[in-house]
C-alpha atoms as a PDB file:
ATOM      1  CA  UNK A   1     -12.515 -11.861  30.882  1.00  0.00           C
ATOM      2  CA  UNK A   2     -13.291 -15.660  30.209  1.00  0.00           C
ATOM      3  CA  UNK A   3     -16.580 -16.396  28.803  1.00  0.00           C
ATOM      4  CA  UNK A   4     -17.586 -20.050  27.964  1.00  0.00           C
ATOM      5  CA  UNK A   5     -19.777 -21.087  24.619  1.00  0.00           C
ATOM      6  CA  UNK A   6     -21.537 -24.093  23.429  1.00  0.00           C
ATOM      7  CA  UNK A   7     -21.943 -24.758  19.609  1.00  0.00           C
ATOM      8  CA  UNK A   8     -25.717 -24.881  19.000  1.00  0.00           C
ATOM      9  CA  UNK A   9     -27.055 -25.813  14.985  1.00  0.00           C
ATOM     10  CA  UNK A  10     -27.680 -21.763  14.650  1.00  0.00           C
ATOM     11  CA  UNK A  11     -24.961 -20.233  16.556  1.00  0.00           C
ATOM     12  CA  UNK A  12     -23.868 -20.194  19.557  1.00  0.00           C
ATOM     13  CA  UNK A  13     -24.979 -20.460  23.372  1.00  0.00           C
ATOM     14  CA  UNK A  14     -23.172 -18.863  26.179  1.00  0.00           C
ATOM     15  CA  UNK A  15     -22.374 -21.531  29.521  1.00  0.00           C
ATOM     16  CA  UNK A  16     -21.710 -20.535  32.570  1.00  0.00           C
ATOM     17  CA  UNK A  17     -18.661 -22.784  33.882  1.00  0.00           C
ATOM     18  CA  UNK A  18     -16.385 -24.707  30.759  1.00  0.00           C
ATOM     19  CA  UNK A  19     -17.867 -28.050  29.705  1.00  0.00           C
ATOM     20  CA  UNK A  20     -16.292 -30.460  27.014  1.00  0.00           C
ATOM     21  CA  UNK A  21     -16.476 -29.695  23.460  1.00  0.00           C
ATOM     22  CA  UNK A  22     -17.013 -25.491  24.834  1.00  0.00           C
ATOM     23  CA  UNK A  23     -15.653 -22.814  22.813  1.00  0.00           C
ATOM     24  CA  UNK A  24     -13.721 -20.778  25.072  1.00  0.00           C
ATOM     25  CA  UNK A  25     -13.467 -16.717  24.934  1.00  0.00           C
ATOM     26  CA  UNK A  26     -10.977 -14.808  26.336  1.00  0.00           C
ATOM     27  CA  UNK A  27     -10.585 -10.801  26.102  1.00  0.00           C
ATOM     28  CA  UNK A  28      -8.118  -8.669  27.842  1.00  0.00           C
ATOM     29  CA  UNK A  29      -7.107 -11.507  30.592  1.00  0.00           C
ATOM     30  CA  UNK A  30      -6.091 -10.035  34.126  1.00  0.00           C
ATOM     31  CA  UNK A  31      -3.125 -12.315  35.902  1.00  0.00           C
ATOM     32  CA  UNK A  32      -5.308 -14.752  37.562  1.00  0.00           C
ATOM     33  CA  UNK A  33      -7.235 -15.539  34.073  1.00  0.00           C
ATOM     34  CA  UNK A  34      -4.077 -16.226  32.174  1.00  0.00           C
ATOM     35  CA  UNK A  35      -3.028 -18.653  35.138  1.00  0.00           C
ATOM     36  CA  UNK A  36      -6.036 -20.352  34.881  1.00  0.00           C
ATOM     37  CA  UNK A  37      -4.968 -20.507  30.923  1.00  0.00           C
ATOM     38  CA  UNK A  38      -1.956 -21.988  31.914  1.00  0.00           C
ATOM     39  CA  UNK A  39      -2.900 -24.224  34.226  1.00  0.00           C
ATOM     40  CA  UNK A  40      -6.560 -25.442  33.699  1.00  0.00           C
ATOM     41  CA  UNK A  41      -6.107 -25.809  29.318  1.00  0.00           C
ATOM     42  CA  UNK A  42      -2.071 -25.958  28.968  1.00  0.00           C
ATOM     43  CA  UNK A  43      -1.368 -23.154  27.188  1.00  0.00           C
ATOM     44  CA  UNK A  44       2.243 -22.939  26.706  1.00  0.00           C
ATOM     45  CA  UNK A  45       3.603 -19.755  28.368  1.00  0.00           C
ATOM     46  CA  UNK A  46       5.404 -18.369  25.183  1.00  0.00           C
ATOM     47  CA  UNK A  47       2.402 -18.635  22.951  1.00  0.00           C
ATOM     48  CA  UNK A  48       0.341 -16.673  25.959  1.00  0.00           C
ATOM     49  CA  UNK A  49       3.735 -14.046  25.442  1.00  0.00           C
ATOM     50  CA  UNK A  50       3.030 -14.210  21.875  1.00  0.00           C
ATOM     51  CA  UNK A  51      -0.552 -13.222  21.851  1.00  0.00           C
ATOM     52  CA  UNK A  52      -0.004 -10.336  24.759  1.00  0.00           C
ATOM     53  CA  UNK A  53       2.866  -8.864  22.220  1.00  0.00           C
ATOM     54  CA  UNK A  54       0.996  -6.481  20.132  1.00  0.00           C
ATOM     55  CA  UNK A  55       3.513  -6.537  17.553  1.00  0.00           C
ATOM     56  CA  UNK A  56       3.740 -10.478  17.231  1.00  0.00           C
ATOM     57  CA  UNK A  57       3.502 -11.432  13.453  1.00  0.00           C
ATOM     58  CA  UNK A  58       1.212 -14.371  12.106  1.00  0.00           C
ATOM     59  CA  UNK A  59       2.103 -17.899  12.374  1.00  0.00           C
ATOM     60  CA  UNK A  60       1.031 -21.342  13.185  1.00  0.00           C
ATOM     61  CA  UNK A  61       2.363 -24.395  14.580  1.00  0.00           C
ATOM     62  CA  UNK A  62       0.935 -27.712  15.615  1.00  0.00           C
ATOM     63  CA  UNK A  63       1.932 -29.304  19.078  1.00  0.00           C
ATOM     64  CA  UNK A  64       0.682 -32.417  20.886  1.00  0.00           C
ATOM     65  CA  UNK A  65      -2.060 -32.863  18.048  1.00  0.00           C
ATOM     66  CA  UNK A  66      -3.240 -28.724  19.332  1.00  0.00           C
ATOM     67  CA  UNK A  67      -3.097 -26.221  16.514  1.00  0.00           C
ATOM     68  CA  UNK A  68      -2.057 -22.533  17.744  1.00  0.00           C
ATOM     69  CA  UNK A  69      -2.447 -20.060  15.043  1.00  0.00           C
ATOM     70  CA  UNK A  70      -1.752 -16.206  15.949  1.00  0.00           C
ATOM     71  CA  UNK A  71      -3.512 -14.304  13.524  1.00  0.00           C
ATOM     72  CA  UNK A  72      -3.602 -10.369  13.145  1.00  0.00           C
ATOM     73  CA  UNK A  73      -7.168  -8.884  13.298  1.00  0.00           C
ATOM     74  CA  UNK A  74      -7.829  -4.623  12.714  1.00  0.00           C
ATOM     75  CA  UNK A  75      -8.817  -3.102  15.959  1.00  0.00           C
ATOM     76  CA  UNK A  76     -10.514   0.790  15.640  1.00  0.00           C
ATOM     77  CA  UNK A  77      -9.169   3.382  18.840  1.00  0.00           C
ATOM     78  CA  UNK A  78     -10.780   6.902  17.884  1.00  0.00           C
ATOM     79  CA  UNK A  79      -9.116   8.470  20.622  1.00  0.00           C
ATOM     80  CA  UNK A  80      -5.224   6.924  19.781  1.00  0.00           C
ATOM     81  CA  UNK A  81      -3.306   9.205  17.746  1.00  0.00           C
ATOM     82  CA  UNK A  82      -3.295   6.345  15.231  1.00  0.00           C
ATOM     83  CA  UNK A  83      -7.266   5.256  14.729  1.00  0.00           C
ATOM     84  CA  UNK A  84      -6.577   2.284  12.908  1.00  0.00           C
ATOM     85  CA  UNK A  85      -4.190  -0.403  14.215  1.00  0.00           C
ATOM     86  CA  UNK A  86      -3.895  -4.381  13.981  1.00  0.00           C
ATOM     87  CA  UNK A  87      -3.314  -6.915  16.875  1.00  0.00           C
ATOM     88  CA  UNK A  88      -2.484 -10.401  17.057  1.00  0.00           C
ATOM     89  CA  UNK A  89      -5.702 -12.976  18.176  1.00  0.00           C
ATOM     90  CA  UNK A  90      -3.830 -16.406  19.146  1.00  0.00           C
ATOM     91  CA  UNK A  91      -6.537 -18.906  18.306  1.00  0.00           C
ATOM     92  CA  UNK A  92      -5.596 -22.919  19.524  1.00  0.00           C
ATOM     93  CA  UNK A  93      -7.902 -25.778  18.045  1.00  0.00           C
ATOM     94  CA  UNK A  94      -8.400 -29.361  19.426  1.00  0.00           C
ATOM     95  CA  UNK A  95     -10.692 -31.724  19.160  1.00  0.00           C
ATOM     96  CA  UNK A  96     -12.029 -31.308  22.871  1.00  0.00           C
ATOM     97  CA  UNK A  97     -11.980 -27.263  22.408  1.00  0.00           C
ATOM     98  CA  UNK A  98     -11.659 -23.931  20.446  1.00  0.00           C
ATOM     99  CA  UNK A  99      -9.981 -21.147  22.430  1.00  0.00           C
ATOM    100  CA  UNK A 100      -9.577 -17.721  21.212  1.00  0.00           C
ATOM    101  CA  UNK A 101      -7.486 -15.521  22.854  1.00  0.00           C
ATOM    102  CA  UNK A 102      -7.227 -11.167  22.513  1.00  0.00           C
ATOM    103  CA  UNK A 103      -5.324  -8.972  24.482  1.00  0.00           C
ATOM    104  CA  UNK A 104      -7.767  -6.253  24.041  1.00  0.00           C
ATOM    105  CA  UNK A 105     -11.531  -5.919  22.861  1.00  0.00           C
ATOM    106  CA  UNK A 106     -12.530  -5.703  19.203  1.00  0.00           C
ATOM    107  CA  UNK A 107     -15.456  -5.540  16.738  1.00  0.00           C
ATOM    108  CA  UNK A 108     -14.544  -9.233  15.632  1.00  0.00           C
ATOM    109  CA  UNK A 109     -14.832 -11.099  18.931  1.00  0.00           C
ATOM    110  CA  UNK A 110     -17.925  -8.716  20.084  1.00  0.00           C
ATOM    111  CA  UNK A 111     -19.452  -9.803  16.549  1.00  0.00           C
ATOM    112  CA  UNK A 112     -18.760 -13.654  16.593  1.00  0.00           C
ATOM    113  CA  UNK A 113     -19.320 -13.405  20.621  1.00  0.00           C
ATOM    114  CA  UNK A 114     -22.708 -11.690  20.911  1.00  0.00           C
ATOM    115  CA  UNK A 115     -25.914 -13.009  22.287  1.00  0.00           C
ATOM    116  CA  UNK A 116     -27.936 -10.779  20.079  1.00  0.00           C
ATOM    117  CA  UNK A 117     -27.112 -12.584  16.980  1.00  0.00           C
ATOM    118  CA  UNK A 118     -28.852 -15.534  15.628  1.00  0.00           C
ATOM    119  CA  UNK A 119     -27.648 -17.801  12.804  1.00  0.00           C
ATOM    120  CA  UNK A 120     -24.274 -15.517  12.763  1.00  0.00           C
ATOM    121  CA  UNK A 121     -22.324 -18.836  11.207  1.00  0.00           C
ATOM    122  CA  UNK A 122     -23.087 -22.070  10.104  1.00  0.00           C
ATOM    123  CA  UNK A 123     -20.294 -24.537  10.763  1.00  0.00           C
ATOM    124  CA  UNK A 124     -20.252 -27.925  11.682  1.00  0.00           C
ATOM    125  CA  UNK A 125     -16.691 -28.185  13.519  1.00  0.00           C
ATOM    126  CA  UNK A 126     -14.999 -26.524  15.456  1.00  0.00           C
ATOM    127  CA  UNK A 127     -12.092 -25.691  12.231  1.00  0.00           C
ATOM    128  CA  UNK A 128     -15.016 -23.950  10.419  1.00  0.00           C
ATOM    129  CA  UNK A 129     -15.428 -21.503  13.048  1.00  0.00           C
ATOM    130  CA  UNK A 130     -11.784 -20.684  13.381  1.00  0.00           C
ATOM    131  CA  UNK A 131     -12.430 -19.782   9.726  1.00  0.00           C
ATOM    132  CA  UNK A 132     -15.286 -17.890  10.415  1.00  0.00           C
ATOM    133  CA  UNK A 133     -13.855 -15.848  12.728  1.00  0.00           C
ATOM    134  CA  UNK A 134     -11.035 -15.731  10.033  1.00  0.00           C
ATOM    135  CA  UNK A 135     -13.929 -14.074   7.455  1.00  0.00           C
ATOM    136  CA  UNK A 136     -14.873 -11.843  10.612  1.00  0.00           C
ATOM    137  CA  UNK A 137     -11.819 -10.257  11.063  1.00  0.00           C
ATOM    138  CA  UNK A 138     -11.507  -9.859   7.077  1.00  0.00           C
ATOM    139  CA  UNK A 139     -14.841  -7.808   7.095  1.00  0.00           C
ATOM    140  CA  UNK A 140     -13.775  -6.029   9.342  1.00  0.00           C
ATOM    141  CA  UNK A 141     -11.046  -4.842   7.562  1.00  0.00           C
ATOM    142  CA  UNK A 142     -12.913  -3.723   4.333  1.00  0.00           C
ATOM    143  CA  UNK A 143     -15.355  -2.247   6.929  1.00  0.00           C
ATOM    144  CA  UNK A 144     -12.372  -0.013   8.553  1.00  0.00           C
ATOM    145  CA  UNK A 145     -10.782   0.286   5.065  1.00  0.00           C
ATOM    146  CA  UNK A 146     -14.557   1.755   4.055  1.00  0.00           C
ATOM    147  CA  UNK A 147     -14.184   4.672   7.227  1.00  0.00           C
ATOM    148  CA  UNK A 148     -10.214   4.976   6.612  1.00  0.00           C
ATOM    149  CA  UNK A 149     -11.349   6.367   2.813  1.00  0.00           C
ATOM    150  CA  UNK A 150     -14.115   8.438   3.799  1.00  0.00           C
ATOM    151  CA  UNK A 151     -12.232  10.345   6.288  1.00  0.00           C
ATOM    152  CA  UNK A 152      -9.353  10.837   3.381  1.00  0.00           C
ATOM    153  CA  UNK A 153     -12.258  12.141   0.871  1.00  0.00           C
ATOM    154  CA  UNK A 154     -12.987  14.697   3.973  1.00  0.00           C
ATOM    155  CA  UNK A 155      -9.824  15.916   4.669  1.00  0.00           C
ATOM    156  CA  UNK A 156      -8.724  16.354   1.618  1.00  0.00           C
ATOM    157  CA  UNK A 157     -11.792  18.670   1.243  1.00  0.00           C
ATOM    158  CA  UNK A 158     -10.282  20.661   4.250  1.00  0.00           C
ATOM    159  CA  UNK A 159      -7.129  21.183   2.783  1.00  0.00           C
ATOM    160  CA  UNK A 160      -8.218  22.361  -0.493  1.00  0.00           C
ATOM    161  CA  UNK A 161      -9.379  24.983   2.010  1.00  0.00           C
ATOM    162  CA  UNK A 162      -6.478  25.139   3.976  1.00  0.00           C
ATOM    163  CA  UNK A 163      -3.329  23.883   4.152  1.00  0.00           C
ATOM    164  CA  UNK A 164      -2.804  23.347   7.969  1.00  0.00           C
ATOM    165  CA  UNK A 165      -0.907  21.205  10.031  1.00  0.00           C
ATOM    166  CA  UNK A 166      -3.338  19.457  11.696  1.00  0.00           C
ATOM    167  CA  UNK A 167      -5.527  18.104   8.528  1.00  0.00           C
ATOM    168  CA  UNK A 168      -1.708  16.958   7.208  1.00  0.00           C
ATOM    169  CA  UNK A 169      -1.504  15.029  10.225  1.00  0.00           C
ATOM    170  CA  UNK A 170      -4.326  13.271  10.092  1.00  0.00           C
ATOM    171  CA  UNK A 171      -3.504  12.183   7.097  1.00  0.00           C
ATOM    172  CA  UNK A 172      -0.140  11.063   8.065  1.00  0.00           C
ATOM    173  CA  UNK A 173      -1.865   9.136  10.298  1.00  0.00           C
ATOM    174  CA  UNK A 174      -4.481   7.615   8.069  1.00  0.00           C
ATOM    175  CA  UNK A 175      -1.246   6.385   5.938  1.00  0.00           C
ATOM    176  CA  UNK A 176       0.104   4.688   9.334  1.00  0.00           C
ATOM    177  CA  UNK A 177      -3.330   2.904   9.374  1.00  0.00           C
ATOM    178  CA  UNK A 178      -2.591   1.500   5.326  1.00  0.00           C
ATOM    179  CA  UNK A 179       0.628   0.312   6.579  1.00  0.00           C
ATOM    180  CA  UNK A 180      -0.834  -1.776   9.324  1.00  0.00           C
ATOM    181  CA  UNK A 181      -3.254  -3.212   7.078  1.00  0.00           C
ATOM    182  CA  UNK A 182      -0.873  -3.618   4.811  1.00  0.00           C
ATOM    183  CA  UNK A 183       1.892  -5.806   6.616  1.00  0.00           C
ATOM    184  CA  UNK A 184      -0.806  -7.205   8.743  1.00  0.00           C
ATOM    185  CA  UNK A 185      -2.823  -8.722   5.374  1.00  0.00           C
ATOM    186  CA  UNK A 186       0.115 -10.407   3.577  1.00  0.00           C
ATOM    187  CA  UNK A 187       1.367 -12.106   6.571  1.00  0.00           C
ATOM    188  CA  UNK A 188      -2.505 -13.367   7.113  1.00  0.00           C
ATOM    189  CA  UNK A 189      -2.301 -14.178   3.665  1.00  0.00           C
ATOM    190  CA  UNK A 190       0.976 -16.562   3.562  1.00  0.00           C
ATOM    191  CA  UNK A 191      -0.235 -17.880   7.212  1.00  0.00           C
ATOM    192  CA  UNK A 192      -3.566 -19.314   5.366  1.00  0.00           C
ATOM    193  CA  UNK A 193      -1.760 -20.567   2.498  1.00  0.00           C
ATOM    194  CA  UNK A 194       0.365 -22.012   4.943  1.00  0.00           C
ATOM    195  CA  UNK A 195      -2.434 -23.554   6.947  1.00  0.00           C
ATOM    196  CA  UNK A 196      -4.184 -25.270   3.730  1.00  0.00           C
ATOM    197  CA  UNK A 197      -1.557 -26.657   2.770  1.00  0.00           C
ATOM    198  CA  UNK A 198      -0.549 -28.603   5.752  1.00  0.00           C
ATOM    199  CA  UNK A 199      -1.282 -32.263   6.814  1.00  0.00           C
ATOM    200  CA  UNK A 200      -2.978 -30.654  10.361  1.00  0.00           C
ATOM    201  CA  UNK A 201      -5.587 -29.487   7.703  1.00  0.00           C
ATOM    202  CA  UNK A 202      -5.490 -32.103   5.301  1.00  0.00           C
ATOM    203  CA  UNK A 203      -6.970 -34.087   8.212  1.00  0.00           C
ATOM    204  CA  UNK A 204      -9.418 -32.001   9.197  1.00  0.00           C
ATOM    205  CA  UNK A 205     -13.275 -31.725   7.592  1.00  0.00           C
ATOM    206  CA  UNK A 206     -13.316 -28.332   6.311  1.00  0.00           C
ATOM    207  CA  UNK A 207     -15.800 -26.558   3.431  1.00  0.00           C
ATOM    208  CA  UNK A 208     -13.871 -26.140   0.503  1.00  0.00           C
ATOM    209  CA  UNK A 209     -15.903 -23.305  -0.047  1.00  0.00           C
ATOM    210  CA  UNK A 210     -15.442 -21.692   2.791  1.00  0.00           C
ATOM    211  CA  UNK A 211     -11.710 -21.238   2.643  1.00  0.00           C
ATOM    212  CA  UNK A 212     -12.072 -20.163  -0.701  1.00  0.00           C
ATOM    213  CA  UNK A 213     -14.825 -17.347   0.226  1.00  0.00           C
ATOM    214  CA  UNK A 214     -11.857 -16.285   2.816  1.00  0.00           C
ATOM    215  CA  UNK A 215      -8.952 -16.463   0.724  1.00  0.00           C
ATOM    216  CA  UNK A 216     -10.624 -14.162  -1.347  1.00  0.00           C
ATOM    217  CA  UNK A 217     -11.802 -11.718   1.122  1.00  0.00           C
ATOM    218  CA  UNK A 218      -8.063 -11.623   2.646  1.00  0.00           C
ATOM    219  CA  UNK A 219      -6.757 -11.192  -0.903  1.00  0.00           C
ATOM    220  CA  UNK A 220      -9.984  -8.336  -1.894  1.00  0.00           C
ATOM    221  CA  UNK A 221      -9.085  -6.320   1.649  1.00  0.00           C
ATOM    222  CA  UNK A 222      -5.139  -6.300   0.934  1.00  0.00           C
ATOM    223  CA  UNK A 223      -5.961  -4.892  -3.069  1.00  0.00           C
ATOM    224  CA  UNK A 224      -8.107  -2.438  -1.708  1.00  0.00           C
ATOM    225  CA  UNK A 225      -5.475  -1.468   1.399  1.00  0.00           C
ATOM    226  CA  UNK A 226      -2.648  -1.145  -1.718  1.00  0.00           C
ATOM    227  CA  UNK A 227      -5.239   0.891  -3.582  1.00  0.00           C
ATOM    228  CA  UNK A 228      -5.834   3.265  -0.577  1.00  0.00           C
ATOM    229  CA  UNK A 229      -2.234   3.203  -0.025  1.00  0.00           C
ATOM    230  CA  UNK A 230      -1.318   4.661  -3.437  1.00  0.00           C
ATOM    231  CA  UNK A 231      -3.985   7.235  -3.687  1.00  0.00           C
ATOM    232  CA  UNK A 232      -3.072   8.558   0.076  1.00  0.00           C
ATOM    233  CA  UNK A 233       0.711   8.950  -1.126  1.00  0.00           C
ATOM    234  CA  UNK A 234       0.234  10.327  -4.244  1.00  0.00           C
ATOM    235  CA  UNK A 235      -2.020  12.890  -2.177  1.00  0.00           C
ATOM    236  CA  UNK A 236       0.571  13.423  -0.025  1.00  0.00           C
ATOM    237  CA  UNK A 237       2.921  13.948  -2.851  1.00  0.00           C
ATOM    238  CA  UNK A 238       0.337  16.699  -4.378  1.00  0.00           C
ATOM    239  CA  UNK A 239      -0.348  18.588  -1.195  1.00  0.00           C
ATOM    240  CA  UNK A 240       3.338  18.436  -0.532  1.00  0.00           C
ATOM    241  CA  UNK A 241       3.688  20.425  -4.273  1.00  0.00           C
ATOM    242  CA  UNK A 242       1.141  22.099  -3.794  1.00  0.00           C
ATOM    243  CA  UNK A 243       2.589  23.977  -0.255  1.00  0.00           C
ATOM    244  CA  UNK A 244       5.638  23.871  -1.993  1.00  0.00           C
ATOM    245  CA  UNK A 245       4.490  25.774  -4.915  1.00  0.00           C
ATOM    246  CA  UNK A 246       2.145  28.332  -2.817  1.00  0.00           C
ATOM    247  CA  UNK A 247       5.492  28.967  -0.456  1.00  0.00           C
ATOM    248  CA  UNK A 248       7.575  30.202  -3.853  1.00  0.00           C
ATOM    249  CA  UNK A 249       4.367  32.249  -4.827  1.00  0.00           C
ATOM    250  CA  UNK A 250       4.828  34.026  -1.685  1.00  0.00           C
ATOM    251  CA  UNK A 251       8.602  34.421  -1.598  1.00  0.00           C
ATOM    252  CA  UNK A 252       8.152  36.067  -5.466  1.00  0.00           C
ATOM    253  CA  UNK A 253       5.591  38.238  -4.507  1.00  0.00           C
ATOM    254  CA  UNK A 254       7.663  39.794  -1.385  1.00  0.00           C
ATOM    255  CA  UNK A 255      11.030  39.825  -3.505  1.00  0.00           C
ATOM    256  CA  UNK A 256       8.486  42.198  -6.168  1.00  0.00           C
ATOM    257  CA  UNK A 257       7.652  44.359  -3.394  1.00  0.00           C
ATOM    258  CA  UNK A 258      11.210  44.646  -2.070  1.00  0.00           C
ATOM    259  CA  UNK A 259      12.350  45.179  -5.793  1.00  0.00           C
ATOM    260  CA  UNK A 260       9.860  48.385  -6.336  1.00  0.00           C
ATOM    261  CA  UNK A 261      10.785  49.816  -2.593  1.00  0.00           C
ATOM    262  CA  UNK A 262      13.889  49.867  -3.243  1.00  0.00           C
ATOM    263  CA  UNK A 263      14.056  52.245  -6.419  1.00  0.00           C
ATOM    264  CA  UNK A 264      12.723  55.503  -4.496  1.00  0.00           C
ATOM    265  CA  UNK A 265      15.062  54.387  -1.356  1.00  0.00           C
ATOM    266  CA  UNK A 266      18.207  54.589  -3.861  1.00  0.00           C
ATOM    267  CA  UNK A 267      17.205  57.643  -5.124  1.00  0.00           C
ATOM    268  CA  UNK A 268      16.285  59.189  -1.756  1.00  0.00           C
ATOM    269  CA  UNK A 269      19.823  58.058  -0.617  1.00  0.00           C
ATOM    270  CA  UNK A 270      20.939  59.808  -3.387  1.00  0.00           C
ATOM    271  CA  UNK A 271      19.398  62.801  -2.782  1.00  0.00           C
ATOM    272  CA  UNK A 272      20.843  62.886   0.570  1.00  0.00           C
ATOM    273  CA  UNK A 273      24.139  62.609   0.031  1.00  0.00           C
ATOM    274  CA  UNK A 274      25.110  63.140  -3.631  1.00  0.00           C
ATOM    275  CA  UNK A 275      22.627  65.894  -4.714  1.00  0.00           C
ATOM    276  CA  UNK A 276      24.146  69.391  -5.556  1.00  0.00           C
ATOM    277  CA  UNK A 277      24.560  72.611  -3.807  1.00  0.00           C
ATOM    278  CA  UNK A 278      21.803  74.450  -6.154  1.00  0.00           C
ATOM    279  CA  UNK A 279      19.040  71.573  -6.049  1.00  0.00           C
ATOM    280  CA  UNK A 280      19.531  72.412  -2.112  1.00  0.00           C
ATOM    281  CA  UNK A 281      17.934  75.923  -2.474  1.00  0.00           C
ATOM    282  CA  UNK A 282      15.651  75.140  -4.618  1.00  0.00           C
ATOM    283  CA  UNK A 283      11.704  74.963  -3.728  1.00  0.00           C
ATOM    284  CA  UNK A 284      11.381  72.172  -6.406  1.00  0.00           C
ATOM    285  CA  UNK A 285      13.783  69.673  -5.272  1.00  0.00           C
ATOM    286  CA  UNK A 286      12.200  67.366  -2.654  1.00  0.00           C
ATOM    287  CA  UNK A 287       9.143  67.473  -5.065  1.00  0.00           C
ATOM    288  CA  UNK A 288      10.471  66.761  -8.132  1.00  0.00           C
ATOM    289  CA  UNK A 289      13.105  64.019  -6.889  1.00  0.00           C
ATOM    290  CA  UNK A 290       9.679  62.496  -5.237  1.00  0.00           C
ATOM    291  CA  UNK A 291       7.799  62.441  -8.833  1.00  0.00           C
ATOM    292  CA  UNK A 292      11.012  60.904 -10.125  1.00  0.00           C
ATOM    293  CA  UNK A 293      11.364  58.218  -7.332  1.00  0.00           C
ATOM    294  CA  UNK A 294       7.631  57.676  -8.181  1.00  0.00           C
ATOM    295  CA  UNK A 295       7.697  57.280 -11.940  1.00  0.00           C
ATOM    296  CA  UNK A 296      10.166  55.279 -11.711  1.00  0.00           C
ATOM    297  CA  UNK A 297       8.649  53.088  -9.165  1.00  0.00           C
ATOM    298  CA  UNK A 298       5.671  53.048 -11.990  1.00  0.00           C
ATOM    299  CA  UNK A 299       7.956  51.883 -14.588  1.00  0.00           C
ATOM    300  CA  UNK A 300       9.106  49.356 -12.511  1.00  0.00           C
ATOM    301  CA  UNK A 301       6.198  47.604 -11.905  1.00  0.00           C
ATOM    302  CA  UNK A 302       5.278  48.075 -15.860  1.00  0.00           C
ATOM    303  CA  UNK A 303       8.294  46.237 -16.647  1.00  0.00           C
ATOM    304  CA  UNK A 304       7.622  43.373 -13.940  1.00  0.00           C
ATOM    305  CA  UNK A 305       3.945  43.644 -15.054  1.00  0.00           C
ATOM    306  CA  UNK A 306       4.961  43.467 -19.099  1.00  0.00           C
ATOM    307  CA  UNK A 307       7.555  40.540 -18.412  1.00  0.00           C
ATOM    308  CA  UNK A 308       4.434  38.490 -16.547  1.00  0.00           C
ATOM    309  CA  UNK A 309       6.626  38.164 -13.426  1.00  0.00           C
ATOM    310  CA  UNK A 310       3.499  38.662 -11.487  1.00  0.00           C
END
């Protein structure tokens, strides 16, 4: 879908048809929209491949005085197997235009994009909103980073419970989330570095002070991601002990139990080959070899008992 905005003083107003100087939206494109990408606005055809790639890393290059900028924003999928995932937005700045570009829908667009918001950024260029939606996508990452650590405090309640499979999957999963963020942060991180530094920016009038406010977001969301990150693996490293440790409980407890059955099946075995001819006839033997096999049994479990074995 292709949706056309004009910068107003407090935000922005949505156009019908694209007129000069429009901020141009596009989410999940069908064939005929990226044509009209490629045909009516010039977007190269490997930067359109770029942006479609889900795994496509940050970068930025400048082209025919255009800036294209691929930048990796967090998406949220409860019903994916992995909840929390990143995708690249390809972003390209001009001085006639802004056009954003997403291969799926996200919070970040929806947020910058939406009619019901007033005052949602204050910019004066068109470079100040690429950085706002830059600060967007970054609170949007300590918002999902927020949810990713809640639903860690909840299921490691659960498996204090129980140790099942399906809680240790979901936190498998929840790590696969912090290594998303993860890769996804420091390569934003370098690619703004990158951008401030260069002459394409140099040239450009941009609020000191808002790059800074991002840099530090970007640099505050990956601390907290490597936080997260730690404490989920060293909880995976207790749990893991922890199973570990209940599993050798188990095995001692049922080598015990073998140990103690086996002293009245020796002596039964005994009995029913090795005993002699006068124990045969006599009324007492079954019963006394039984008290035997049973004392002995008793003593047994003293002994495992008085050595702390269980």
């Amino acid at each position: 879908m292709i949706t056309y905005w004009q910068i107003i003083p407090n935000g922005l107003l949505p156009l019908q048809s694209f007129t000069k100087g429009a901020v141009i939206n596009v989410v999940s494109p069908s064939k005929r929209e990226l044509d009209i990408l490629r045909s009516s606005f010039s977007i190269p055809e490997d930067f359109i491949s770029d942006v479609m790639d889900v795994d496509e890393r940050s970068r930025m290059e400048v082209e025919n005085g255009r800036l294209y900028l691929i930048y990796r924003i967090p998406v949220h999928h409860p019903e994916n197997g992995i909840p929390y995932t990143t995708i690249p937005l390809g972003m390209i700045f001009s001085t006639d235009s802004l056009i954003v570009i997403s291969n799926q829908d996200n919070d970040v667009l929806a947020q910058v994009f939406s009619k019901g918001i007033k005052k949602q950024v204050d910019y004066d260029n068109k470079i100040e909103l690429l950085f706002h939606i830059i600060d967007y996508s970054t609170m949007a990452y300590l918002k999902f980073l927020k949810q990713i650590n809640l639903q860690t405090n909840v299921i490691e309640q659960e498996l204090e419970k129980s140790t099942r499979n399906r809680e240790l999957h979901r936190l498998l999963s929840m790590e696969k989330c912090l290594v998303y963020f993860n890769t996804s942060l420091r390569s934003n991180e370098l690619l703004i570095a990158k951008l401030r530094n260069s002459k394409y920016f140099k040239q450009q009038n941009v609020s000191e002070e808002l790059v800074e406010d991002v840099i530090i977001e970007i640099k505050q969301a990956f601390e907290m991601t490597n936080v997260y990150s730690d404490i989920l693996s060293g909880m995976m490293d207790a749990f893991a002990s922890v199973i570990s440790n209940n599993l050798n409980n188990v095995m001692k407890q049922l080598t015990i139990v073998t140990i103690i059955l086996m002293i009245p099946t020796l002596i039964a075995s005994f009995y029913g080959m090795n005993v002699p001819n006068f124990l045969e006839t006599s009324r007492l033997a079954f019963g006394g070899i039984l008290l035997v096999s049973v004392l002995l049994s008793i003593g047994g479990v003293l002994l495992i008992r008085k050595r702390k074995w269980m």
